[in-house]
PDB file of N, CA and C in Angstrom:
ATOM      1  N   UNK A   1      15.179  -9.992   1.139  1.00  0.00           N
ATOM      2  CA  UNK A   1      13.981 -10.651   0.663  1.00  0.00           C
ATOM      3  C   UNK A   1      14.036 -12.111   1.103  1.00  0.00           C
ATOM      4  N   UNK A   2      12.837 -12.518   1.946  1.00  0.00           N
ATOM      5  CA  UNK A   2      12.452 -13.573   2.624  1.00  0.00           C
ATOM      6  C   UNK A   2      12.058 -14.854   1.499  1.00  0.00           C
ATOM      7  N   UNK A   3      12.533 -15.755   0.427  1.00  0.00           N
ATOM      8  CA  UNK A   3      12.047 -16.394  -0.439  1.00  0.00           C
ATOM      9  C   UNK A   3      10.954 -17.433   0.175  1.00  0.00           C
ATOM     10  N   UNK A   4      10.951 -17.575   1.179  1.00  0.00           N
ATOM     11  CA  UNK A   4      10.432 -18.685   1.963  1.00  0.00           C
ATOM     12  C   UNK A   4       9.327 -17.888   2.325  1.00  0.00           C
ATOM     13  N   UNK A   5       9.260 -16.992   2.844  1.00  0.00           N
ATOM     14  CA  UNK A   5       8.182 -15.782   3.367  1.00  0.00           C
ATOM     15  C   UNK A   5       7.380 -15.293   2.109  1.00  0.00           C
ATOM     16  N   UNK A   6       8.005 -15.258   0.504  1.00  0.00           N
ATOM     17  CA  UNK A   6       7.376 -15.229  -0.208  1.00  0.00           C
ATOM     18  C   UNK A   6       6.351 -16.163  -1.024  1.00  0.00           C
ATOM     19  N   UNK A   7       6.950 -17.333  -0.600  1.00  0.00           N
ATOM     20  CA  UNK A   7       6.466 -18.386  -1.216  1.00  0.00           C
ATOM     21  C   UNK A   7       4.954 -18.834  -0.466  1.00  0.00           C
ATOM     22  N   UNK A   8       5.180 -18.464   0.946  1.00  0.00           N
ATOM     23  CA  UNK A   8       3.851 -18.589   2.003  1.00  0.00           C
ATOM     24  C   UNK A   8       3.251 -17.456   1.531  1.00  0.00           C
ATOM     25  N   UNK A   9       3.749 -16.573   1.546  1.00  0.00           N
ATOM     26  CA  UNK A   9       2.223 -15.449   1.266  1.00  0.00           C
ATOM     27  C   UNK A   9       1.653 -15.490   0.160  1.00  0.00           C
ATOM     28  N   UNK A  10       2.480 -16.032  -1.487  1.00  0.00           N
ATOM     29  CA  UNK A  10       1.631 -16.157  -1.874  1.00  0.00           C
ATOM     30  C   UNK A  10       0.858 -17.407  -2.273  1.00  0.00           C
ATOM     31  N   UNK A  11       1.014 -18.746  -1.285  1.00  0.00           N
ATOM     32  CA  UNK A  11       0.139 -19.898  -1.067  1.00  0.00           C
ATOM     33  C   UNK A  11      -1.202 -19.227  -0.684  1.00  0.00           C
ATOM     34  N   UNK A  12      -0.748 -18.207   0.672  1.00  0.00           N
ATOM     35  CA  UNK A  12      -2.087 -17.816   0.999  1.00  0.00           C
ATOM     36  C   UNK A  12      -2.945 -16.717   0.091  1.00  0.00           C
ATOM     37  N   UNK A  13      -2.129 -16.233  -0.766  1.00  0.00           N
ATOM     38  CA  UNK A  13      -3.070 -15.614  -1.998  1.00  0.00           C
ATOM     39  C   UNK A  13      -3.608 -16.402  -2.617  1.00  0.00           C
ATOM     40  N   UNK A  14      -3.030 -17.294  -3.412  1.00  0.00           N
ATOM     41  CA  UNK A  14      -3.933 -18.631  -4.144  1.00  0.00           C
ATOM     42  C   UNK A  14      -5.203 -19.369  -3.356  1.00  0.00           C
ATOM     43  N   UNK A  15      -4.741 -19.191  -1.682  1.00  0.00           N
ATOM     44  CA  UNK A  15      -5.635 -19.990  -1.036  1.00  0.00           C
ATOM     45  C   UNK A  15      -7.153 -19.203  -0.760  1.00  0.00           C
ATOM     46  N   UNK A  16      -6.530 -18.206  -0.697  1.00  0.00           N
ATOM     47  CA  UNK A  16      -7.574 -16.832  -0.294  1.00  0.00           C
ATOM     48  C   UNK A  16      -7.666 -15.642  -0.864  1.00  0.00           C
ATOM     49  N   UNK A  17      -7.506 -15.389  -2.200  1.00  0.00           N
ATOM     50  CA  UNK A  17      -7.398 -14.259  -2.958  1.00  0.00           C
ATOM     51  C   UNK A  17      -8.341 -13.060  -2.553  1.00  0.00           C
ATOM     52  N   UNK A  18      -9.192 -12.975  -2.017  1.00  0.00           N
ATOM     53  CA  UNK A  18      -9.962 -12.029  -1.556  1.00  0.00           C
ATOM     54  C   UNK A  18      -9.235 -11.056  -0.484  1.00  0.00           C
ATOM     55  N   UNK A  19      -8.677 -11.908   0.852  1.00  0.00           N
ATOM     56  CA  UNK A  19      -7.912 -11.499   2.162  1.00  0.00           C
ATOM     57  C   UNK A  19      -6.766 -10.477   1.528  1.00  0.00           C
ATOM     58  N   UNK A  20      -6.885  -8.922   2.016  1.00  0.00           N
ATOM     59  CA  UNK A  20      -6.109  -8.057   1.426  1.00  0.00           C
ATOM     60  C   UNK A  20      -4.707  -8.059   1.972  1.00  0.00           C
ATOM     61  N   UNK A  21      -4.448  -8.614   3.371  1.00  0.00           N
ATOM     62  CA  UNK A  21      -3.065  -8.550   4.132  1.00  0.00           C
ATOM     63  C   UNK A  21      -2.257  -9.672   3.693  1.00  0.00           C
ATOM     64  N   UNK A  22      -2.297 -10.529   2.647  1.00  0.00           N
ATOM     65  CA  UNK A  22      -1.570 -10.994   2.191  1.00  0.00           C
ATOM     66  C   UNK A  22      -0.735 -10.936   1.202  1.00  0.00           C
ATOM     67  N   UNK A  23      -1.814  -9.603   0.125  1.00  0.00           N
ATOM     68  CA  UNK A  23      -0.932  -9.168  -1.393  1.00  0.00           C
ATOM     69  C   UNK A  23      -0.408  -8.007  -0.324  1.00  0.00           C
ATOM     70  N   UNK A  24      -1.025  -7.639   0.132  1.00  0.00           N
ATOM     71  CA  UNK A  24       0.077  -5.886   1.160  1.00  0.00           C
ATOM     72  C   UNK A  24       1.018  -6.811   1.736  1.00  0.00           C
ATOM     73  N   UNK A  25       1.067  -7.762   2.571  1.00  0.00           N
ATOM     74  CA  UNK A  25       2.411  -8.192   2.988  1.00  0.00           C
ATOM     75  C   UNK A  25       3.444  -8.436   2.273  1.00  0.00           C
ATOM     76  N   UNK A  26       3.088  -9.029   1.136  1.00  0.00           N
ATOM     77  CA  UNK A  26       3.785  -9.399   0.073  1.00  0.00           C
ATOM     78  C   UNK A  26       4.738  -8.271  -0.408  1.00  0.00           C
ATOM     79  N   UNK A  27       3.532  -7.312  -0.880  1.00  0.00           N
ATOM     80  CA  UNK A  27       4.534  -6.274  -1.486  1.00  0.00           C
ATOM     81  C   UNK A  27       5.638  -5.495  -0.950  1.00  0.00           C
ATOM     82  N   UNK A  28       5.505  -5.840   0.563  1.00  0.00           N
ATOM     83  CA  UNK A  28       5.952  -5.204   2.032  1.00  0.00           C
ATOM     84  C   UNK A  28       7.491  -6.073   1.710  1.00  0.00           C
ATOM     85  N   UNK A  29       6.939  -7.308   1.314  1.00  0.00           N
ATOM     86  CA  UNK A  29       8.114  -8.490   1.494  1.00  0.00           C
ATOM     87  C   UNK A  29       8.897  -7.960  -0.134  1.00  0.00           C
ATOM     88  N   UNK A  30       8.355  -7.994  -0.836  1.00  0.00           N
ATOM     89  CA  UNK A  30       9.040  -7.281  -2.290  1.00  0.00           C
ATOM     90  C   UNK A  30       9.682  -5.476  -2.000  1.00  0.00           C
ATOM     91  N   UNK A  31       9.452  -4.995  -1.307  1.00  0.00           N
ATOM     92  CA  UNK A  31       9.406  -3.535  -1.313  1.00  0.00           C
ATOM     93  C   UNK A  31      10.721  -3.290  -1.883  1.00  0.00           C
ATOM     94  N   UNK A  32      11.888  -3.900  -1.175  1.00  0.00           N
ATOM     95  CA  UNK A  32      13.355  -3.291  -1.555  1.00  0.00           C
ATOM     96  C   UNK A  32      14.009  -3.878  -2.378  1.00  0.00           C
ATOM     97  N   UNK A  33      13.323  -5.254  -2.699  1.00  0.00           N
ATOM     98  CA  UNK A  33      14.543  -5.998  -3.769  1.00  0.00           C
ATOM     99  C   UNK A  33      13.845  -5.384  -5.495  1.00  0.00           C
ATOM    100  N   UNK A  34      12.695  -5.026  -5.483  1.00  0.00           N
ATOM    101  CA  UNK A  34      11.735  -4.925  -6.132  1.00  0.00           C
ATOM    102  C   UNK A  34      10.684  -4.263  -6.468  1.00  0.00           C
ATOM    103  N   UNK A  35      11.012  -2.803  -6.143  1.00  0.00           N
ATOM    104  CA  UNK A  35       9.788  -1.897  -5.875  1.00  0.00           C
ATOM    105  C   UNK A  35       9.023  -1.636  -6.888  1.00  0.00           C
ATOM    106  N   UNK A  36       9.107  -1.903  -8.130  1.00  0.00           N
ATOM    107  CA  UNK A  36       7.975  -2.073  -9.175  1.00  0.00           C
ATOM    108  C   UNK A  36       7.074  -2.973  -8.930  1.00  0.00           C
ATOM    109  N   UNK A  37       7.575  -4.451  -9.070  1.00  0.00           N
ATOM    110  CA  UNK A  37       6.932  -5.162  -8.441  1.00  0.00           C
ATOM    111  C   UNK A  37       5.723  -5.508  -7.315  1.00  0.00           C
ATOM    112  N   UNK A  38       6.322  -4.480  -6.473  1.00  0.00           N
ATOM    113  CA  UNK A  38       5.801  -4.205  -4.848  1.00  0.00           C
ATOM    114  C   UNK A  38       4.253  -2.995  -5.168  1.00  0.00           C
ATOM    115  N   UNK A  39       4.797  -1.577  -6.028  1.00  0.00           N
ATOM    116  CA  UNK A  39       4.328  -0.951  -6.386  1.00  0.00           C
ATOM    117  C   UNK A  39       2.540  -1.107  -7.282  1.00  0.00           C
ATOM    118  N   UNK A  40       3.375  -2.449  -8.195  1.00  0.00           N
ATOM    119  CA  UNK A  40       2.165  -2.735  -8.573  1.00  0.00           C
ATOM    120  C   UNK A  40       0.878  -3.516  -7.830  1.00  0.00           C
ATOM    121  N   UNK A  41       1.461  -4.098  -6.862  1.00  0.00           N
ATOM    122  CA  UNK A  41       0.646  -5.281  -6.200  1.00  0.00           C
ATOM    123  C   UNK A  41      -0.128  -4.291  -5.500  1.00  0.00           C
ATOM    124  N   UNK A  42       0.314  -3.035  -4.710  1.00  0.00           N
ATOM    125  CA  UNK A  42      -0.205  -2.395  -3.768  1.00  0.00           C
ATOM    126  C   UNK A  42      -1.420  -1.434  -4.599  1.00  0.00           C
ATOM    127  N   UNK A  43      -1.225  -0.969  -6.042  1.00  0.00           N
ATOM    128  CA  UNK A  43      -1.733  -0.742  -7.043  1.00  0.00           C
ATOM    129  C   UNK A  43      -3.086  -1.410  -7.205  1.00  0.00           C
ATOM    130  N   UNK A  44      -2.610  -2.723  -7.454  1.00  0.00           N
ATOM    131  CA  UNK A  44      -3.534  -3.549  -7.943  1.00  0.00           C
ATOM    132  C   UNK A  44      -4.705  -3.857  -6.517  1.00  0.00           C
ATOM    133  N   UNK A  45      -3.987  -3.993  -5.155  1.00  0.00           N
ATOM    134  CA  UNK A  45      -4.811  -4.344  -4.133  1.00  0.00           C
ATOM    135  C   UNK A  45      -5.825  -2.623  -3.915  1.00  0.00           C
ATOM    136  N   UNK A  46      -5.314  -1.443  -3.854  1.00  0.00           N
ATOM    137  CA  UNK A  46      -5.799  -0.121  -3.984  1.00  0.00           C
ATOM    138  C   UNK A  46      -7.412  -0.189  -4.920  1.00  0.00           C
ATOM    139  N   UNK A  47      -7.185  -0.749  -5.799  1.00  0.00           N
ATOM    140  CA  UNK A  47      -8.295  -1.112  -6.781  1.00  0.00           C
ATOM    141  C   UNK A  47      -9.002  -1.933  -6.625  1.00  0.00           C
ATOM    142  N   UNK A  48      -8.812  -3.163  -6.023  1.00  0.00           N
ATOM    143  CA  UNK A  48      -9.878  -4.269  -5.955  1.00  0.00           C
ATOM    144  C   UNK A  48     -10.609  -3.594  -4.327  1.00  0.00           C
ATOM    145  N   UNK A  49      -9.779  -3.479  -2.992  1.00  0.00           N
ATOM    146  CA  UNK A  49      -9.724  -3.138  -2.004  1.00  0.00           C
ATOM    147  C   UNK A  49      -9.468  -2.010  -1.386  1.00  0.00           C
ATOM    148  N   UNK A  50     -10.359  -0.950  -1.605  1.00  0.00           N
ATOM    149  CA  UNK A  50      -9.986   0.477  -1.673  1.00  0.00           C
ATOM    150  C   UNK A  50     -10.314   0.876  -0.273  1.00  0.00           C
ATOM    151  N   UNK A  51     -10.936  -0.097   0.325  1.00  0.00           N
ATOM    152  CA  UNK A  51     -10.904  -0.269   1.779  1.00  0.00           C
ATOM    153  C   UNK A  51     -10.281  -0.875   3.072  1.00  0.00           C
ATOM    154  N   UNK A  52      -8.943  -1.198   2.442  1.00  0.00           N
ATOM    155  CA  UNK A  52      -7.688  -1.378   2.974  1.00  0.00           C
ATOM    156  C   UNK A  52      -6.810  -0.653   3.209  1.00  0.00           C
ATOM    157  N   UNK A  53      -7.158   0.474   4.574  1.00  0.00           N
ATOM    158  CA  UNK A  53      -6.208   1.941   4.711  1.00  0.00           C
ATOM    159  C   UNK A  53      -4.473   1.637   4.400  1.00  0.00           C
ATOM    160  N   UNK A  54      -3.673   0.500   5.271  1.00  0.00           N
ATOM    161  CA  UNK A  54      -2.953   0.753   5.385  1.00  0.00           C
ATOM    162  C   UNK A  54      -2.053   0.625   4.099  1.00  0.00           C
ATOM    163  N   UNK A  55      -2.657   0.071   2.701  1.00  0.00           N
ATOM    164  CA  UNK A  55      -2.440   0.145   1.593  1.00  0.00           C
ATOM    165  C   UNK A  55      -1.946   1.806   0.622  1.00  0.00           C
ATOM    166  N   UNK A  56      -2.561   2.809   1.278  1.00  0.00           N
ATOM    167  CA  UNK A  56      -2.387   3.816   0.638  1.00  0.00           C
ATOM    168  C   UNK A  56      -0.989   4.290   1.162  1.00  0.00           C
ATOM    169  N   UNK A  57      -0.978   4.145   2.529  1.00  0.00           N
ATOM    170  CA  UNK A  57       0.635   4.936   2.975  1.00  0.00           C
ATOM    171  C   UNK A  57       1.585   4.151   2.732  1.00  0.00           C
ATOM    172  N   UNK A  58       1.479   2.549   2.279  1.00  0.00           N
ATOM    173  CA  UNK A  58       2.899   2.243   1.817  1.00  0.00           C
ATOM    174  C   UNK A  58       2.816   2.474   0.312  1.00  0.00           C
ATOM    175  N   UNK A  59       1.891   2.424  -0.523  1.00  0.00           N
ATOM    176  CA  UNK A  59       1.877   2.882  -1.859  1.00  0.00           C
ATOM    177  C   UNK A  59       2.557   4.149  -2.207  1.00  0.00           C
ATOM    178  N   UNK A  60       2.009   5.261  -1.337  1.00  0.00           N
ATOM    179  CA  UNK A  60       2.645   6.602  -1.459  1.00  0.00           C
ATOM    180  C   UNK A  60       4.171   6.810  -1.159  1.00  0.00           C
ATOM    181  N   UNK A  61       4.483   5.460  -0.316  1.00  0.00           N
ATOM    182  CA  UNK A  61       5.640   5.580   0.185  1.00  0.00           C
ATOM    183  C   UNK A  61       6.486   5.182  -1.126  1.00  0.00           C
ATOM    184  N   UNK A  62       6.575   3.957  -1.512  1.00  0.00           N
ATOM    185  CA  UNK A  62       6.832   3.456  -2.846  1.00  0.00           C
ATOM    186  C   UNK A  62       6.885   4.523  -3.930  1.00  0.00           C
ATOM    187  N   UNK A  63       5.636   4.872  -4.047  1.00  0.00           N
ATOM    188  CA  UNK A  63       6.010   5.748  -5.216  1.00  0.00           C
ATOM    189  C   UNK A  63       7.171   7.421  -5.236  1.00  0.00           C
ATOM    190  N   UNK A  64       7.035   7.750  -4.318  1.00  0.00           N
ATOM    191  CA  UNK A  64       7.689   8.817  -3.361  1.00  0.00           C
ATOM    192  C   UNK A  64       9.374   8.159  -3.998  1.00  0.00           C
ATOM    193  N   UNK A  65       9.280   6.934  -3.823  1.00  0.00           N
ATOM    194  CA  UNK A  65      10.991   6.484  -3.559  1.00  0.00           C
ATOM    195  C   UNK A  65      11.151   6.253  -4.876  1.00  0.00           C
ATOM    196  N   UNK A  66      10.197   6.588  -5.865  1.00  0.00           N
ATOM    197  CA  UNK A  66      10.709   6.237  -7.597  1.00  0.00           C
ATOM    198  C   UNK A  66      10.069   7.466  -7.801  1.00  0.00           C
ATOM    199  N   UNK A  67      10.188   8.455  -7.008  1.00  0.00           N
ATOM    200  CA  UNK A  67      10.028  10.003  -7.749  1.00  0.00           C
ATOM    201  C   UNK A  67       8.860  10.401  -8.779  1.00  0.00           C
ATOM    202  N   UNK A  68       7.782   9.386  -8.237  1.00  0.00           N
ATOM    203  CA  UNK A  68       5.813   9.322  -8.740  1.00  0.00           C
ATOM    204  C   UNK A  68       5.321  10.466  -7.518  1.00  0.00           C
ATOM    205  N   UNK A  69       5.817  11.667  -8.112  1.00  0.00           N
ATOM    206  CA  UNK A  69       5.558  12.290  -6.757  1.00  0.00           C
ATOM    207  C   UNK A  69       3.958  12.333  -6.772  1.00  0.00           C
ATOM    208  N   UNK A  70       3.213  13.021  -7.809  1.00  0.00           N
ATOM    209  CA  UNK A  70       1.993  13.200  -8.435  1.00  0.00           C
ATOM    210  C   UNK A  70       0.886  11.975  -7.806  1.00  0.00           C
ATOM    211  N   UNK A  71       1.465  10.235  -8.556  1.00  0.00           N
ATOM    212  CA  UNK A  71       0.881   9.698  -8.345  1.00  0.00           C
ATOM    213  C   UNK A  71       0.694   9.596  -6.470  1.00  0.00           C
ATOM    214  N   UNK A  72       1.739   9.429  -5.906  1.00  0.00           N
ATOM    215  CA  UNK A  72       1.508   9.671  -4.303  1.00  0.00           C
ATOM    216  C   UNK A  72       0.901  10.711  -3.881  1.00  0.00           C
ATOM    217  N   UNK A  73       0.681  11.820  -4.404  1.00  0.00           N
ATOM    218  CA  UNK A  73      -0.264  13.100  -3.928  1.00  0.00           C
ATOM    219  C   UNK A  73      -1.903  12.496  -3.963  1.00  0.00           C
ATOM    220  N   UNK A  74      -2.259  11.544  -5.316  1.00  0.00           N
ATOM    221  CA  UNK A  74      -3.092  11.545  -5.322  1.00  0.00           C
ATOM    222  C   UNK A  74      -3.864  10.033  -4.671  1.00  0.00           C
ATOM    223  N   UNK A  75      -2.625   9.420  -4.557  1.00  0.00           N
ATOM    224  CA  UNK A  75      -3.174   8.043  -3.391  1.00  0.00           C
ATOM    225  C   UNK A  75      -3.642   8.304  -2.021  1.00  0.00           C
ATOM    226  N   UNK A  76      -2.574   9.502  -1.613  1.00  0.00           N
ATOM    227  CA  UNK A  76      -2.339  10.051  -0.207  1.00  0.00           C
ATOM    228  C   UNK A  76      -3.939  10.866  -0.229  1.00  0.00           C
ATOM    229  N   UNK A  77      -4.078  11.536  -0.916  1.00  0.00           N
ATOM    230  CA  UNK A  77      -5.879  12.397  -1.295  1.00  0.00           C
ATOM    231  C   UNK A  77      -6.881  11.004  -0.954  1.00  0.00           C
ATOM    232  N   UNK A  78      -7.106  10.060  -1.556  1.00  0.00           N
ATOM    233  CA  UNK A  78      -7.604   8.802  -1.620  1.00  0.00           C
ATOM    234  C   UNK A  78      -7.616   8.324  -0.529  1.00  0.00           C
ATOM    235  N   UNK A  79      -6.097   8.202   0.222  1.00  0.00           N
ATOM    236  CA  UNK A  79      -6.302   7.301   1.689  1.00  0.00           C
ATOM    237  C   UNK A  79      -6.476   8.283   2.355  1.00  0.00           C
ATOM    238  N   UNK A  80      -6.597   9.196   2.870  1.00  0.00           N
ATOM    239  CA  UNK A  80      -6.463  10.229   3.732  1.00  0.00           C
ATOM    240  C   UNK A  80      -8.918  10.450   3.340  1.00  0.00           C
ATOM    241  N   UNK A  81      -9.356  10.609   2.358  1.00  0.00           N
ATOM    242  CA  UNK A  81     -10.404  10.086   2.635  1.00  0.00           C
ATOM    243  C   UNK A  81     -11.508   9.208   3.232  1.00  0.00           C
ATOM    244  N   UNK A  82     -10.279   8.084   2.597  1.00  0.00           N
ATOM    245  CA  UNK A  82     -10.899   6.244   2.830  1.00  0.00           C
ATOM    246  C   UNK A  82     -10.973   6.272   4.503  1.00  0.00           C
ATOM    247  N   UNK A  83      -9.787   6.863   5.089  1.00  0.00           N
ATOM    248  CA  UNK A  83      -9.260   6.640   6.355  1.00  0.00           C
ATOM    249  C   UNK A  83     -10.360   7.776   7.066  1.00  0.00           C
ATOM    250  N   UNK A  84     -10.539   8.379   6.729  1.00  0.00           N
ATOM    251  CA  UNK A  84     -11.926   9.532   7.940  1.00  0.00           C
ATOM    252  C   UNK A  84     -12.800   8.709   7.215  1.00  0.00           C
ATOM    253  N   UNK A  85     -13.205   8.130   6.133  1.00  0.00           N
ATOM    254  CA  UNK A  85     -14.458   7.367   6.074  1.00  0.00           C
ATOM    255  C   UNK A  85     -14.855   6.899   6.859  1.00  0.00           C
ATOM    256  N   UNK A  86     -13.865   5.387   7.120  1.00  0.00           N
ATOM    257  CA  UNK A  86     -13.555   4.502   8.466  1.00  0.00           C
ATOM    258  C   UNK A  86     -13.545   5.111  10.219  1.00  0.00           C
ATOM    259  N   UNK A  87     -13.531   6.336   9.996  1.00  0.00           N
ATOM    260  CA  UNK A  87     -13.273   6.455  11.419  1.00  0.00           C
ATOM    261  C   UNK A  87     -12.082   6.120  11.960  1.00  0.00           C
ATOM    262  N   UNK A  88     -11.076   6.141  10.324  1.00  0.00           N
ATOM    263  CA  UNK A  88      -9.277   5.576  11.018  1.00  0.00           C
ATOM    264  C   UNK A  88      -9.205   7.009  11.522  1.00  0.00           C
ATOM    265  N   UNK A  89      -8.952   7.331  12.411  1.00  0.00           N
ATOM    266  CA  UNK A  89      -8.322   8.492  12.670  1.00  0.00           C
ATOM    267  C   UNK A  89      -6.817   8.725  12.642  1.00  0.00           C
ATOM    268  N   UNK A  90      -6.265   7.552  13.077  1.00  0.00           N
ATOM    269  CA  UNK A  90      -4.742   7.432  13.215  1.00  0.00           C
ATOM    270  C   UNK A  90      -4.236   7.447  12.012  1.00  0.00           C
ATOM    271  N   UNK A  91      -4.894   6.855  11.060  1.00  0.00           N
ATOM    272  CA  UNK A  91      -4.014   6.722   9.714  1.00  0.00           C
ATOM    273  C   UNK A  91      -4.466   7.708   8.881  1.00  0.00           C
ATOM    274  N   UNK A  92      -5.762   8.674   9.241  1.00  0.00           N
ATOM    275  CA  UNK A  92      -5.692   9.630   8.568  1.00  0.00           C
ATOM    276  C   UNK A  92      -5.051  10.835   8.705  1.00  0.00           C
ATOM    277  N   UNK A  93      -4.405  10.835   9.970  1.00  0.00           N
ATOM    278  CA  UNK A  93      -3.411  12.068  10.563  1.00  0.00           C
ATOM    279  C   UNK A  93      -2.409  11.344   9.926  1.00  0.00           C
ATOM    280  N   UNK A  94      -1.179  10.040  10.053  1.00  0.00           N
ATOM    281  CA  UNK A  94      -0.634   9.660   8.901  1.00  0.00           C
ATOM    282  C   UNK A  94      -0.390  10.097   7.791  1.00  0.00           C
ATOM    283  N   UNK A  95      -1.235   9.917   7.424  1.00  0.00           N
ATOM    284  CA  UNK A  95      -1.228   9.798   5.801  1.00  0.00           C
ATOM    285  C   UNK A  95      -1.443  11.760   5.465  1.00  0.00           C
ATOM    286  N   UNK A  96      -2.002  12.236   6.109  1.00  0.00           N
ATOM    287  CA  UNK A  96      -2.234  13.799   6.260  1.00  0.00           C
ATOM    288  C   UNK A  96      -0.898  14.263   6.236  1.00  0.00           C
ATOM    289  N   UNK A  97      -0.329  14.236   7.707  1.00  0.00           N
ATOM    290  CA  UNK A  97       1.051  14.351   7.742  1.00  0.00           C
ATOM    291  C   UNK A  97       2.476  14.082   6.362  1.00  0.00           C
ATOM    292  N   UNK A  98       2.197  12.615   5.916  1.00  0.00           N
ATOM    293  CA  UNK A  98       3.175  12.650   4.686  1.00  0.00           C
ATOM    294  C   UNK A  98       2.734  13.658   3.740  1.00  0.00           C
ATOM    295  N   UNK A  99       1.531  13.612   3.218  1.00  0.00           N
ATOM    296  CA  UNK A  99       0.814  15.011   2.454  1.00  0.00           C
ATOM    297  C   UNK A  99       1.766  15.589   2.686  1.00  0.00           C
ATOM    298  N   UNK A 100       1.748  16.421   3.804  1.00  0.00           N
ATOM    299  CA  UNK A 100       1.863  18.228   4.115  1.00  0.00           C
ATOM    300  C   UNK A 100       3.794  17.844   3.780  1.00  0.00           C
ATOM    301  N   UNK A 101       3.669  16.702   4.042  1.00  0.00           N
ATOM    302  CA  UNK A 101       5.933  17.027   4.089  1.00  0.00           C
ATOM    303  C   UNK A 101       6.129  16.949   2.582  1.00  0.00           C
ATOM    304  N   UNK A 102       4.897  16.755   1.372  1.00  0.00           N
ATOM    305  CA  UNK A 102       5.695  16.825   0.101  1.00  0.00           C
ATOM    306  C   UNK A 102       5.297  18.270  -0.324  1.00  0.00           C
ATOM    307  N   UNK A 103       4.622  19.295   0.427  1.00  0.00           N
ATOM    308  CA  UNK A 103       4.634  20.470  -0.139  1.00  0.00           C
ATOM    309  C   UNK A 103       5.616  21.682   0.147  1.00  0.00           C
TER     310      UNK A 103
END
């Protein structure tokens, strides 16, 4: 964990609370020292910004690694939507793919 890297991202949250790649970086930057932490931010950005694909596959990932198997089934349902909404195609084969490996 980058303390210095944390301290900038979240200047630029205070500076720009709207911009979603800064609470996802963050939590990116929290992920291993801190995965509750991390968990919630990606949580919390999922909800304000439900149009921030790459938010759902590290969420699912997170939760996956604290044994939320349920809750990741149903983020992965969510982004795997959001993402053919968008026309992500890439992240909806992604996020498809982790799907199919928890059944």
């Amino acid at each position: 964990m980058n303390i210095d890297r944390i301290k900038l991202l979240e200047k630029f949250i205070a500076e720009d609370p709207e911009e979603p790649f800064s609470r996802y970086a963050l939590a990116l930057e929290l992920s291993h020292e801190d995965p509750n932490k991390a968990i919630a931010i990606l949580l919390t950005l999922l909800k304000d910004k439900p149009q921030y694909v790459p938010t759902y596959y590290q969420a699912a990932v997170l939760l996956l690694d604290q044994n939320r198997l349920e809750e990741a089934k149903i983020i992965l349902e969510q982004g795997i939507k959001t993402a053919r909404h968008q026309n992500e195609h890439k992240a909806a084969v992604e996020l498809k793919q982790l799907f199919e490996e928890l059944d």
